[in-house]
C-alpha atoms as a PDB file:
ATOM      1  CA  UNK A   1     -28.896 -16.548 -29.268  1.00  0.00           C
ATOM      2  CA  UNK A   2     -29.207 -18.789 -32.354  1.00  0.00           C
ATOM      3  CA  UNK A   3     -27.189 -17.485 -35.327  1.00  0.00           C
ATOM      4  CA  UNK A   4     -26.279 -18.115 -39.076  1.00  0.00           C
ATOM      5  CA  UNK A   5     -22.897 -16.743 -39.482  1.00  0.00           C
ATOM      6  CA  UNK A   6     -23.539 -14.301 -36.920  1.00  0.00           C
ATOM      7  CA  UNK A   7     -26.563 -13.142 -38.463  1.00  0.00           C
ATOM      8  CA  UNK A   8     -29.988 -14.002 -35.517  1.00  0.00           C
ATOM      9  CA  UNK A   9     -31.435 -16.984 -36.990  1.00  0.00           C
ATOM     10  CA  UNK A  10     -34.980 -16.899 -35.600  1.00  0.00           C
ATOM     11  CA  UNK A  11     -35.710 -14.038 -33.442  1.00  0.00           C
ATOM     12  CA  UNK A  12     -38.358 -16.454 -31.378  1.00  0.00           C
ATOM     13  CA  UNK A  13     -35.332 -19.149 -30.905  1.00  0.00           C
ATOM     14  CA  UNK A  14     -33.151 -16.886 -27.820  1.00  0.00           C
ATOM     15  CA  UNK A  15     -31.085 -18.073 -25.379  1.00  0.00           C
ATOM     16  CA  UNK A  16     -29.692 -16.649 -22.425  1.00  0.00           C
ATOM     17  CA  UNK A  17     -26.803 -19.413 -21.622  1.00  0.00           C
ATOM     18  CA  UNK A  18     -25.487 -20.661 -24.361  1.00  0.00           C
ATOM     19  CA  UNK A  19     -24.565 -19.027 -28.186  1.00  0.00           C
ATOM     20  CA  UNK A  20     -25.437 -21.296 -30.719  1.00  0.00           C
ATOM     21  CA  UNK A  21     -24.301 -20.614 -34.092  1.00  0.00           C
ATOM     22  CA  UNK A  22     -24.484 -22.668 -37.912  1.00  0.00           C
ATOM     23  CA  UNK A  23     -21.470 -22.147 -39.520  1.00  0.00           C
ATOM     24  CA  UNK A  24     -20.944 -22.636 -43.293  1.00  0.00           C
ATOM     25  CA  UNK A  25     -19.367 -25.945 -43.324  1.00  0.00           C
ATOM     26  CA  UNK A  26     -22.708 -28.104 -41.770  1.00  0.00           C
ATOM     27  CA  UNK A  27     -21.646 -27.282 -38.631  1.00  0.00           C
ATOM     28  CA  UNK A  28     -22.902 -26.148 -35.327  1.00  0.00           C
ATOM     29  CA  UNK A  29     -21.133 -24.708 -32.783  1.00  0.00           C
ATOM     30  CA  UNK A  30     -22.637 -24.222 -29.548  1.00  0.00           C
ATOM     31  CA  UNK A  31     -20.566 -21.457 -27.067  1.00  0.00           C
ATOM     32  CA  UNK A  32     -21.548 -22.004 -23.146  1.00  0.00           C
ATOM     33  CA  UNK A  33     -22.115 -18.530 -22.002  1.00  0.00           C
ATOM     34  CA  UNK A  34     -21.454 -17.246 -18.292  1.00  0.00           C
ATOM     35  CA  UNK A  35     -18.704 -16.393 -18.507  1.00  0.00           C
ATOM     36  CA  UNK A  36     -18.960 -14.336 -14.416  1.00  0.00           C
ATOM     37  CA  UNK A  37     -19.659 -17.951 -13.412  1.00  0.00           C
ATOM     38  CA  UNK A  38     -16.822 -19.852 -15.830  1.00  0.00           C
ATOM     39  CA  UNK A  39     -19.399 -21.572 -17.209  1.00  0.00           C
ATOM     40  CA  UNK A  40     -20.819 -23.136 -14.575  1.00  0.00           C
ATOM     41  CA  UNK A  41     -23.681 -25.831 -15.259  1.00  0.00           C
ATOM     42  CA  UNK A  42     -26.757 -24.187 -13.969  1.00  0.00           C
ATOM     43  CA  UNK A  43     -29.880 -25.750 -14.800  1.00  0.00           C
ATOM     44  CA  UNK A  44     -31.309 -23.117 -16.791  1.00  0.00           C
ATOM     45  CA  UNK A  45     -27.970 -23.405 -19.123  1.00  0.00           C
ATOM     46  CA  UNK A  46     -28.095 -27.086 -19.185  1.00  0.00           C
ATOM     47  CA  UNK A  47     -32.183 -26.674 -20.381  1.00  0.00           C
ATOM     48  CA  UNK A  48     -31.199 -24.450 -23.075  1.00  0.00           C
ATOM     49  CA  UNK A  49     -28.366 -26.779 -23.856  1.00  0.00           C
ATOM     50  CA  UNK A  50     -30.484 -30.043 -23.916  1.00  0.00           C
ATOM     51  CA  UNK A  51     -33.436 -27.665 -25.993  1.00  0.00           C
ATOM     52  CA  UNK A  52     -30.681 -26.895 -28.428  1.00  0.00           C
ATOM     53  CA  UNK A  53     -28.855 -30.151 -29.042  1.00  0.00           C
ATOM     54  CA  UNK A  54     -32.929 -31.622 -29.882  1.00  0.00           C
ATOM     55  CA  UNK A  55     -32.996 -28.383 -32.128  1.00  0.00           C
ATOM     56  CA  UNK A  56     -29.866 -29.552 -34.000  1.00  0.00           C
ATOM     57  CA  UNK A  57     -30.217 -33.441 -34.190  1.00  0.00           C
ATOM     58  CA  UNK A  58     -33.373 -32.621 -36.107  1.00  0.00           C
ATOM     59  CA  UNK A  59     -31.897 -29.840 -38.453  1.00  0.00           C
ATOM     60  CA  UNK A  60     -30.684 -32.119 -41.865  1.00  0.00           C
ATOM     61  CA  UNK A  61     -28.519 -29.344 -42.392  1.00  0.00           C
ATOM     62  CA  UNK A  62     -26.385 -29.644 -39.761  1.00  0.00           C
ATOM     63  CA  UNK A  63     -24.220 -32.541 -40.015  1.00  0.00           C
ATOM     64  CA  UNK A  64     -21.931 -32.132 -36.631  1.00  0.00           C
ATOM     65  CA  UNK A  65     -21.736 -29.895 -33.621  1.00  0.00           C
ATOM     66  CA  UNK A  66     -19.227 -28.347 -31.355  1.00  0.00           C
ATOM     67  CA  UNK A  67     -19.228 -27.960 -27.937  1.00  0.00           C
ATOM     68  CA  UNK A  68     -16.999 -25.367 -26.083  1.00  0.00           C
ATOM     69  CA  UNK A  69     -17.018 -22.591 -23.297  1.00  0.00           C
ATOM     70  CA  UNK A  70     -14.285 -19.519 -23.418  1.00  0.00           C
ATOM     71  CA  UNK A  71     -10.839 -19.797 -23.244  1.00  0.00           C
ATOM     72  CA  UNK A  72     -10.361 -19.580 -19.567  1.00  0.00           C
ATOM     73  CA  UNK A  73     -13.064 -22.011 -18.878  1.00  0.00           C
ATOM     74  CA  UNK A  74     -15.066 -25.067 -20.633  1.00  0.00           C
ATOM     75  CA  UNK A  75     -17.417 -25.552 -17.339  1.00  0.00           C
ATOM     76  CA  UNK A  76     -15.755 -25.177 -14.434  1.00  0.00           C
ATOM     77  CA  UNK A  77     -18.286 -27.394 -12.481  1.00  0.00           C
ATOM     78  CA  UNK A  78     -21.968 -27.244 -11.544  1.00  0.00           C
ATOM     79  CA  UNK A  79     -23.585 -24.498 -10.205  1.00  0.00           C
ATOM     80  CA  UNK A  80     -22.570 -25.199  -6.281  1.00  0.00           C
ATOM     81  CA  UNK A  81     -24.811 -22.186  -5.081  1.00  0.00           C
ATOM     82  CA  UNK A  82     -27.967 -23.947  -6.589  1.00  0.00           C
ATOM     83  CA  UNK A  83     -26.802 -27.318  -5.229  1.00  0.00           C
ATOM     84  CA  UNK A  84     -25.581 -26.005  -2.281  1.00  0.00           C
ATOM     85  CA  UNK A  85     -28.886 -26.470  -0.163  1.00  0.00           C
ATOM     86  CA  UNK A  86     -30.887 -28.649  -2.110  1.00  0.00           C
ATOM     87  CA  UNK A  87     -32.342 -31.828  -0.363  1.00  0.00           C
ATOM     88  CA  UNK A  88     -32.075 -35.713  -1.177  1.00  0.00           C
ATOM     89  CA  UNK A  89     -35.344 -35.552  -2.247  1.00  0.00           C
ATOM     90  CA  UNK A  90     -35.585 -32.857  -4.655  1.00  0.00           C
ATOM     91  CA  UNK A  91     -32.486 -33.832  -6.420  1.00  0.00           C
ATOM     92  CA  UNK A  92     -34.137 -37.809  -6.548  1.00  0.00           C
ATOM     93  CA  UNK A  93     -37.549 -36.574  -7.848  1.00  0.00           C
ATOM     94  CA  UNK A  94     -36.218 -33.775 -10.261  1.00  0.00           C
ATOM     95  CA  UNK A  95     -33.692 -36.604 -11.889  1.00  0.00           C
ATOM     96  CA  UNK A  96     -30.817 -33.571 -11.158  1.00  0.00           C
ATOM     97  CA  UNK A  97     -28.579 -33.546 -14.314  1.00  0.00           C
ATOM     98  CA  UNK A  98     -30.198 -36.876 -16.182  1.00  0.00           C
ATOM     99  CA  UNK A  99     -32.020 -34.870 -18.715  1.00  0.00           C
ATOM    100  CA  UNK A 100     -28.591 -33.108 -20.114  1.00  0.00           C
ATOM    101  CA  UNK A 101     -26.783 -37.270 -19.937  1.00  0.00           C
ATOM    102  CA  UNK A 102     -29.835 -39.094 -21.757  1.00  0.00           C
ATOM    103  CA  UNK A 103     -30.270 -36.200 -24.564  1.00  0.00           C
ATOM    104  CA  UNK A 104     -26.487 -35.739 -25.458  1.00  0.00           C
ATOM    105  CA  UNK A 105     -26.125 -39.836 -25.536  1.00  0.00           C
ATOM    106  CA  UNK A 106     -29.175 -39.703 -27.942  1.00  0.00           C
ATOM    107  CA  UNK A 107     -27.660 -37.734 -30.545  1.00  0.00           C
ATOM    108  CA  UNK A 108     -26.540 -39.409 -33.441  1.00  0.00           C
ATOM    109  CA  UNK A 109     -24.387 -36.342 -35.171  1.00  0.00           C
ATOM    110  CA  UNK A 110     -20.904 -36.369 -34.342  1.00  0.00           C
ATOM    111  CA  UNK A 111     -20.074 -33.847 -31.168  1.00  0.00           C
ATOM    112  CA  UNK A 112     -16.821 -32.719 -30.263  1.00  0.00           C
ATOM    113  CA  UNK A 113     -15.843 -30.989 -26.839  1.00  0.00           C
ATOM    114  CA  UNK A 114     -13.529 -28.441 -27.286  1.00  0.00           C
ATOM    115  CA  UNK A 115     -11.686 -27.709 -24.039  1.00  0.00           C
ATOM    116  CA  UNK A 116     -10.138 -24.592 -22.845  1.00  0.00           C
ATOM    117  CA  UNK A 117      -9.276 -23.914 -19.359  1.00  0.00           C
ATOM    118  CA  UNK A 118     -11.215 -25.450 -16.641  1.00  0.00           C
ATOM    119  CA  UNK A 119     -13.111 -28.439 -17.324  1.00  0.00           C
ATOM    120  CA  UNK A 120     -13.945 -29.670 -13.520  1.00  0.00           C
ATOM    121  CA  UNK A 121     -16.568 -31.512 -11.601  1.00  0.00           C
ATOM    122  CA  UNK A 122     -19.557 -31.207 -14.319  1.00  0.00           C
ATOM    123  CA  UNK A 123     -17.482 -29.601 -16.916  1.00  0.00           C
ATOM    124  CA  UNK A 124     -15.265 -32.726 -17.145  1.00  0.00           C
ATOM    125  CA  UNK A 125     -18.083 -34.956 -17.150  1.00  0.00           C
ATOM    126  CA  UNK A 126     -20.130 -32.639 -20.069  1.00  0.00           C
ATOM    127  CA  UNK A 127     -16.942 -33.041 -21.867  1.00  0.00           C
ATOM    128  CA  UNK A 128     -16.523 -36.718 -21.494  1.00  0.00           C
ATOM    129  CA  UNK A 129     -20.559 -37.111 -22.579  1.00  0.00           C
ATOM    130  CA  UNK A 130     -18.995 -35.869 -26.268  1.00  0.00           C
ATOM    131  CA  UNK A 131     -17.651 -38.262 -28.878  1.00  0.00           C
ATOM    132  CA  UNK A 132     -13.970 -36.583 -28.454  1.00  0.00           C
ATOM    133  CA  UNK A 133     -12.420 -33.982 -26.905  1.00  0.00           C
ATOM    134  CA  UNK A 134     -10.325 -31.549 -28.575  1.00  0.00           C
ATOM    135  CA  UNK A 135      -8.191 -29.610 -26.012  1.00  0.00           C
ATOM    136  CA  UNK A 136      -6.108 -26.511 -25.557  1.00  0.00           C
ATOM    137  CA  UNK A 137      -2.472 -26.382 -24.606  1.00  0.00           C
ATOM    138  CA  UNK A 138      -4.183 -24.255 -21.268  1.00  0.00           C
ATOM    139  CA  UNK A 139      -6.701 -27.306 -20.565  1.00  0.00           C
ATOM    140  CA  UNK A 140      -7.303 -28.410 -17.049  1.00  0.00           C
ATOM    141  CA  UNK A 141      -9.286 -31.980 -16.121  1.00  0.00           C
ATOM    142  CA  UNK A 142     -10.609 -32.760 -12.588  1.00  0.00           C
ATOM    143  CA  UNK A 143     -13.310 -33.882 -10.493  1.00  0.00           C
ATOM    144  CA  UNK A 144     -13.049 -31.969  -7.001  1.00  0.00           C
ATOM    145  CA  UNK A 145     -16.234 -33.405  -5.699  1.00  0.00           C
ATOM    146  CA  UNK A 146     -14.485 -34.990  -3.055  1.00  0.00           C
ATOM    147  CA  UNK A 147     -13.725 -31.356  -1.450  1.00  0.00           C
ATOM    148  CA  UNK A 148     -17.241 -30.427  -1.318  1.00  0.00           C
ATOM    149  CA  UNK A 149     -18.517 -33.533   0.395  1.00  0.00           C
ATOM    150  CA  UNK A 150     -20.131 -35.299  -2.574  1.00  0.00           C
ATOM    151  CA  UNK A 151     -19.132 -37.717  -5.401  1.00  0.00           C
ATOM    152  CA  UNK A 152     -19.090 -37.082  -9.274  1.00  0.00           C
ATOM    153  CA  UNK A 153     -23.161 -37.644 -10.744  1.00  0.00           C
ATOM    154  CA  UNK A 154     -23.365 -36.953 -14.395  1.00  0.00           C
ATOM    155  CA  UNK A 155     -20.641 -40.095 -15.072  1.00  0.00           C
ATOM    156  CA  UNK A 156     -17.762 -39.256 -13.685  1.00  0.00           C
ATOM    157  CA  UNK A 157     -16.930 -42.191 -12.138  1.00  0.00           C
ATOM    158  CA  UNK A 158     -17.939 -44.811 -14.894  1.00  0.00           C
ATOM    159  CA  UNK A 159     -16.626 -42.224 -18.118  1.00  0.00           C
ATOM    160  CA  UNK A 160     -13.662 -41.616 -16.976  1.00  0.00           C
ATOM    161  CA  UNK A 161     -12.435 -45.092 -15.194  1.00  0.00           C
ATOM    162  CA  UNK A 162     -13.159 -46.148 -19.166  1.00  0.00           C
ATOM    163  CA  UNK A 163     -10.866 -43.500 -20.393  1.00  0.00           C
ATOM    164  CA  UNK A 164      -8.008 -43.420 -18.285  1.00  0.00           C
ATOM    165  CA  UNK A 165      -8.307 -46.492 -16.661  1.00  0.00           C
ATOM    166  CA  UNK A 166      -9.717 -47.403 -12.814  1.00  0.00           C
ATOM    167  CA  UNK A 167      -5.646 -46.594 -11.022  1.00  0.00           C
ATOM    168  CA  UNK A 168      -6.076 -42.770 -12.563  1.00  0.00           C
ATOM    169  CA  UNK A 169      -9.702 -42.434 -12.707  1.00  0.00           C
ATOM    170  CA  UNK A 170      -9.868 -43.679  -9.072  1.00  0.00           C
ATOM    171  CA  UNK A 171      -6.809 -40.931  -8.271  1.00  0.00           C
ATOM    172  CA  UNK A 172      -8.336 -38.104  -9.597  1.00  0.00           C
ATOM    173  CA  UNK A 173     -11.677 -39.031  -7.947  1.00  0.00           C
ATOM    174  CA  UNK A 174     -10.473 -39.840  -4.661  1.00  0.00           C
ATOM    175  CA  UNK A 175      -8.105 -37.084  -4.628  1.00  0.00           C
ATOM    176  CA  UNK A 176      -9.582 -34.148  -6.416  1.00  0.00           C
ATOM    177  CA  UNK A 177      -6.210 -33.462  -8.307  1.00  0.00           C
ATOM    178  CA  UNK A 178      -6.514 -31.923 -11.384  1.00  0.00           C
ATOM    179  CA  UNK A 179      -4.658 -33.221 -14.951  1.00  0.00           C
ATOM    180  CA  UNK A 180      -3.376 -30.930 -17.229  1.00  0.00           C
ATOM    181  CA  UNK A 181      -3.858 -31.514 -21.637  1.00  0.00           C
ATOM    182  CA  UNK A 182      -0.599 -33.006 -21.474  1.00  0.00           C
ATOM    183  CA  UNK A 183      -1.217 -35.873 -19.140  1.00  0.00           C
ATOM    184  CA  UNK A 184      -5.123 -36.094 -20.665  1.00  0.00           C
ATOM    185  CA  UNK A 185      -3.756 -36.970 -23.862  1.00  0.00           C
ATOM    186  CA  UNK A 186      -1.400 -39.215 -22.776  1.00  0.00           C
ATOM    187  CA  UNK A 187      -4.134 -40.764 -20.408  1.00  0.00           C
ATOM    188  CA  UNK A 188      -6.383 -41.472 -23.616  1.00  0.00           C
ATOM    189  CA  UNK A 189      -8.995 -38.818 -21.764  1.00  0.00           C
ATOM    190  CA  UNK A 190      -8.092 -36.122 -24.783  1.00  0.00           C
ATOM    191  CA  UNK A 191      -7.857 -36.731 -28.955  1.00  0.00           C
ATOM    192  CA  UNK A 192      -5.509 -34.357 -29.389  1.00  0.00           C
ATOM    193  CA  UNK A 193      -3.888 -30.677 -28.217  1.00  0.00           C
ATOM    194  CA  UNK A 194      -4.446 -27.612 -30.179  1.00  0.00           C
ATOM    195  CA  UNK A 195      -2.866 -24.200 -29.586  1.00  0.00           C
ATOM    196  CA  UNK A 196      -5.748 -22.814 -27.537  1.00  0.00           C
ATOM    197  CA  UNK A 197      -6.304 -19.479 -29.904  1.00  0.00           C
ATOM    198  CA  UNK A 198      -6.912 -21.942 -32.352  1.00  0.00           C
ATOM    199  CA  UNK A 199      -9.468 -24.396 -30.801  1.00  0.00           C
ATOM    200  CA  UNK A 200     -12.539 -23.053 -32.067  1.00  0.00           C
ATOM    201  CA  UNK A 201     -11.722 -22.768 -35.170  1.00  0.00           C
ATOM    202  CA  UNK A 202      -9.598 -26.750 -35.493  1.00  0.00           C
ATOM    203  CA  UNK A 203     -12.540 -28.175 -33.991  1.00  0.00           C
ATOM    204  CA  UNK A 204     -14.934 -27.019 -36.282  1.00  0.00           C
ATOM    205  CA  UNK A 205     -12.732 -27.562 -38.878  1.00  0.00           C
ATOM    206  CA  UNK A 206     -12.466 -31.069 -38.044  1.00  0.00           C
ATOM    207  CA  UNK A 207     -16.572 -30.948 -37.417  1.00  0.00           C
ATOM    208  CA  UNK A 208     -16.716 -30.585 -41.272  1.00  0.00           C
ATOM    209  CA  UNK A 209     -14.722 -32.763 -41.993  1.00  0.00           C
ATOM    210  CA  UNK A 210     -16.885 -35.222 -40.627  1.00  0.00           C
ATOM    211  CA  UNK A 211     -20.350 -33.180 -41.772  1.00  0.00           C
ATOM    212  CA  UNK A 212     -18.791 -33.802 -45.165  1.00  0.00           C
ATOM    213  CA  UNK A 213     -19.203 -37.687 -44.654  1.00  0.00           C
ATOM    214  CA  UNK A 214     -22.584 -39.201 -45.298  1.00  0.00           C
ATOM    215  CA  UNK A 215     -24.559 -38.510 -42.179  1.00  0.00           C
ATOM    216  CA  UNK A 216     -26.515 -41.961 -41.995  1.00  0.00           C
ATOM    217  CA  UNK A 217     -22.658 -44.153 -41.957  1.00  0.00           C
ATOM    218  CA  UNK A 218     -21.107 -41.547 -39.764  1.00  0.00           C
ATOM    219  CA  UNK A 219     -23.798 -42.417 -37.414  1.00  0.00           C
ATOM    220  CA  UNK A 220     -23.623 -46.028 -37.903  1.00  0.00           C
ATOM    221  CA  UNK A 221     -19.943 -45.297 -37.316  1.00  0.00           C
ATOM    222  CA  UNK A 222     -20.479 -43.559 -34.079  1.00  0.00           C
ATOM    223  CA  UNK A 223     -23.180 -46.306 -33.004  1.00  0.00           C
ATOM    224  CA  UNK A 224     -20.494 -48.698 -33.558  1.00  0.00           C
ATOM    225  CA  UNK A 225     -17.922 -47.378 -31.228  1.00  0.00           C
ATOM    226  CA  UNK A 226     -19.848 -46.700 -28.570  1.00  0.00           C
ATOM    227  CA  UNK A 227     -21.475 -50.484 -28.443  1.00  0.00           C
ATOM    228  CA  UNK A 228     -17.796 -51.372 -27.980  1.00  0.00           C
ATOM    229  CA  UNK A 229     -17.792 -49.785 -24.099  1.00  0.00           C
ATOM    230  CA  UNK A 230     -21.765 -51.484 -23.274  1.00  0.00           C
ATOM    231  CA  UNK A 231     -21.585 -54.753 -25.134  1.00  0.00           C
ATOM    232  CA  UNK A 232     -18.762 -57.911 -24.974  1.00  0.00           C
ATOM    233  CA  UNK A 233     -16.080 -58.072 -27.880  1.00  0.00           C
ATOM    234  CA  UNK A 234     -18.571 -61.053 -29.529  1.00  0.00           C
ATOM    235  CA  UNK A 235     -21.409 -58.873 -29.415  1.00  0.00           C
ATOM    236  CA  UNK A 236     -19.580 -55.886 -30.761  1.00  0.00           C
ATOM    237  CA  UNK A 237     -18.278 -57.728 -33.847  1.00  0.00           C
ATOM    238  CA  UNK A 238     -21.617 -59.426 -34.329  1.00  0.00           C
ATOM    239  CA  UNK A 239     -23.154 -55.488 -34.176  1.00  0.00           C
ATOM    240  CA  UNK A 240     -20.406 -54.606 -36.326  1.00  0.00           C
ATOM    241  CA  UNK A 241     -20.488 -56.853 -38.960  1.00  0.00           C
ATOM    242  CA  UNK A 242     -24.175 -56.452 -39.494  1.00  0.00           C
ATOM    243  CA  UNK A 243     -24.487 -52.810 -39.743  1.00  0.00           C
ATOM    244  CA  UNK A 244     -21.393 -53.212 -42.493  1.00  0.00           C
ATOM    245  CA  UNK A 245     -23.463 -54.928 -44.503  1.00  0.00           C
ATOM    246  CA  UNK A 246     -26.236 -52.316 -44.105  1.00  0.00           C
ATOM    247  CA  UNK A 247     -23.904 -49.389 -45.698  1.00  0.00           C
ATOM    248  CA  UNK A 248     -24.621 -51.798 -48.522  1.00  0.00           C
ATOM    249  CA  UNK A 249     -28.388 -50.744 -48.609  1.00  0.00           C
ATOM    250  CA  UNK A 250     -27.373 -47.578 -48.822  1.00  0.00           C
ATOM    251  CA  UNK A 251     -26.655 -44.955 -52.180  1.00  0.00           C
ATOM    252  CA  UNK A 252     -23.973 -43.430 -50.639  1.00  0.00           C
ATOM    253  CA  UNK A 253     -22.076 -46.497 -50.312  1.00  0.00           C
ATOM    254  CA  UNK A 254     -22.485 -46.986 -54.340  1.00  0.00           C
ATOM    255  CA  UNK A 255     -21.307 -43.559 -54.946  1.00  0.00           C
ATOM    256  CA  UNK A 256     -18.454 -43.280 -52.225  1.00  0.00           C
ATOM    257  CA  UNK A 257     -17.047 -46.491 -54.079  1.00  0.00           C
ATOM    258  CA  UNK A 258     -17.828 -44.966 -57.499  1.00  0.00           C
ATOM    259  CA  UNK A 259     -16.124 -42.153 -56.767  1.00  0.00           C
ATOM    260  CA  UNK A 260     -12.783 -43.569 -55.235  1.00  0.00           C
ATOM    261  CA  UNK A 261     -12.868 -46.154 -58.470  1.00  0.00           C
ATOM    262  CA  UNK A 262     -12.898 -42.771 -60.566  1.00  0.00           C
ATOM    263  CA  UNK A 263     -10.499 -41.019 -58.751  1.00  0.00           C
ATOM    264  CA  UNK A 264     -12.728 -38.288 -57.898  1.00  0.00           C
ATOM    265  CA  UNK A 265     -14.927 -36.499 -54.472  1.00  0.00           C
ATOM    266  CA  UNK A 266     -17.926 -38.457 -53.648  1.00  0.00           C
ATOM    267  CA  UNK A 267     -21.260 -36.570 -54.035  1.00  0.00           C
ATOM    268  CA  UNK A 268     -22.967 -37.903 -50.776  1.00  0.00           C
ATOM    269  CA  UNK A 269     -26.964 -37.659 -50.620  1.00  0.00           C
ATOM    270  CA  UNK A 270     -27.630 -39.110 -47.498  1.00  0.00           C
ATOM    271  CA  UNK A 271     -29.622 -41.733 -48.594  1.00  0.00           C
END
C-alpha cells in the first residue's frame, strides 16, 4: 500500500510487502510487512522495496525516509526457504540481492533504519545499507550465516568490519552470536537507543528534522560522509573542501546565512 496519512495514495501504486506511507513532515516511512515470516527478505519484498525507494528519491516532496519492520522484528534474515535450494548459478546470473545494495546506495535523501527486534543475517545488513540506525531498547544484531553453511552477501562482512571494527565484526561473523542495542551502540553499529514504543515515531521525527534542511546540502552532506569510508583522508578533504565551496552556488546558502544573521528560521527553496 502507498498512503498519505493513511489515506491510499494511488490506487494503481499497491504493494503486497511493504506499507509505504508520506507523513506530514516530508517524510516517508516505509513499514516491511510479513510479519508470519518476521520480515524476512524475500525477493518479491525486496522488488517492491527497491520499486519504492526509486518512487521516493524522485518525489521533491519527500525530503527523507524511514525504514523499519514491527516491533518484534526489523528483518530477521533472508528468505532461507527460497534460498534454500537455489544453485550457484542462478544466484550468479540473477545478481541475488545486488539490485536492493546498488538502489539504496543510490539514494541521495537521508534514510534511517529503525530497528526493533531481530535484525539478523539480511536484516542486519538492510539496516547497515541506511545512513543510521535508530534502535529499540528490544534490538537484536547478528549475522548467523555461519549456521546455515554460507557467509553474509549483501555487505556484511565489509559494513560491519567498518562499524565495529574487524576483532567484533570478525566475532559476530565467525561465530553467529548475536549483539544486543546496548553493545551496538557502544560498538558504533547503532546512533542511538529509543524506547521501542517510541521508535517510529523518534525516527521520523528526527527524518524531519533533516527534510527540514535544504535537500541539495543535506545530500552533499551525506555524499561527503560516505566518501570518507571509499576514498583516503587526502582525497576526502580535497572532496570536501570543494563541494563547501559549491553550497556557495547555491540560494539556500544566502538565505540560511541571512537568516541566522537575523535571528530568524531559514526559508529553504532548494535551489
Amino acid at each position: 500500500m502507498f498512503r498519505v496519512s493513511g489515506v491510499l495514495r494511488s490506487a494503481a501504486k499497491t504493494y503486497e510487502n511493504i506499507i509505504v506511507e508520506i507523513r506530514p513532515n516530508k517524510v516517508a516511512l516505509i513499514t516491511l510487512n510479513r510479519p508470519k515470516a518476521l520480515n524476512a527478505l524475500s525477493t518479491p519484498l525486496l522488488n517492491e522495496l527497491v520499486d519504492a525507494l526509486q518512487v521516493l528519491q524522485n518525489d521533491a516532496s519527500v525530503g527523507a525516509i524511514v525504514l523499519t519492520g514491527s516491533e518484534k522484528a526489523f528483518a530477521a534474515g533472508a528468505d532461507i526457504k527460497e534460498m534454500s535450494t537455489k544453485s550457484y548459478m542462478e544466484v550468479f546470473q540473477n545478481r541475488l540481492f545486488g539490485q536492493t545494495d546498488a538502489i539504496v546506495q543510490k539514494i541521495q535523501k537521508p534514510v534511517i533504519a529503525a530497528v526493533n527486534g531481530f535484525a539478523l543475517g539480511g536484516g542486519c545488513e538492510l539496516a547497515m545499507m541506511c545512513d543510521f540506525i535508530l534502535a529499540g531498547e528490544n534490538a537484536k544484531f547478528g549475522q548467523p550465516e555461519i549456521k546455515l553453511g554460507t557467509i553474509p552477501g549483501i555487505g556484511g562482512t565489509q559494513r560491519l568490519a567498518r562499524a565495529v571494527g574487524k576483532s567484533k565484526a570478525m566475532e559476530l561473523v565467525l561465530t553467529g552470536r548475536f549483539m544486543d542495542a546496548a553493545e551496538a551502540e557502544r560498538s558504533g553499529l547503532v546512533s542511538r537507543i529509543v524506547p521501542a514504543k517510541d521508535l517510529v515515531e523518534e525516527a521520523v521525527k528526527t527524518a524531519g528534522t533533516m527534510a527540514a534542511f535544504s535537500q541539495p546540502i543535506v545530500s552533499i552532506a551525506k555524499e561527503c560522509v560516505n566518501a570518507a569510508f571509499e576514498t583516503t583522508l587526502a582525497e576526502g578533504l580535497r572532496l570536501e573542501r570543494r563541494l563547501f565551496y559549491s553550497t556557495f552556488a547555491t540560494n539556500d546558502q544566502k538565505e540560511g546565512m541571512a537568516a541566522f544573521s537575523d535571528k530568524r528560521d531559514p526559508k529553504f527553496t532548494n535551489n
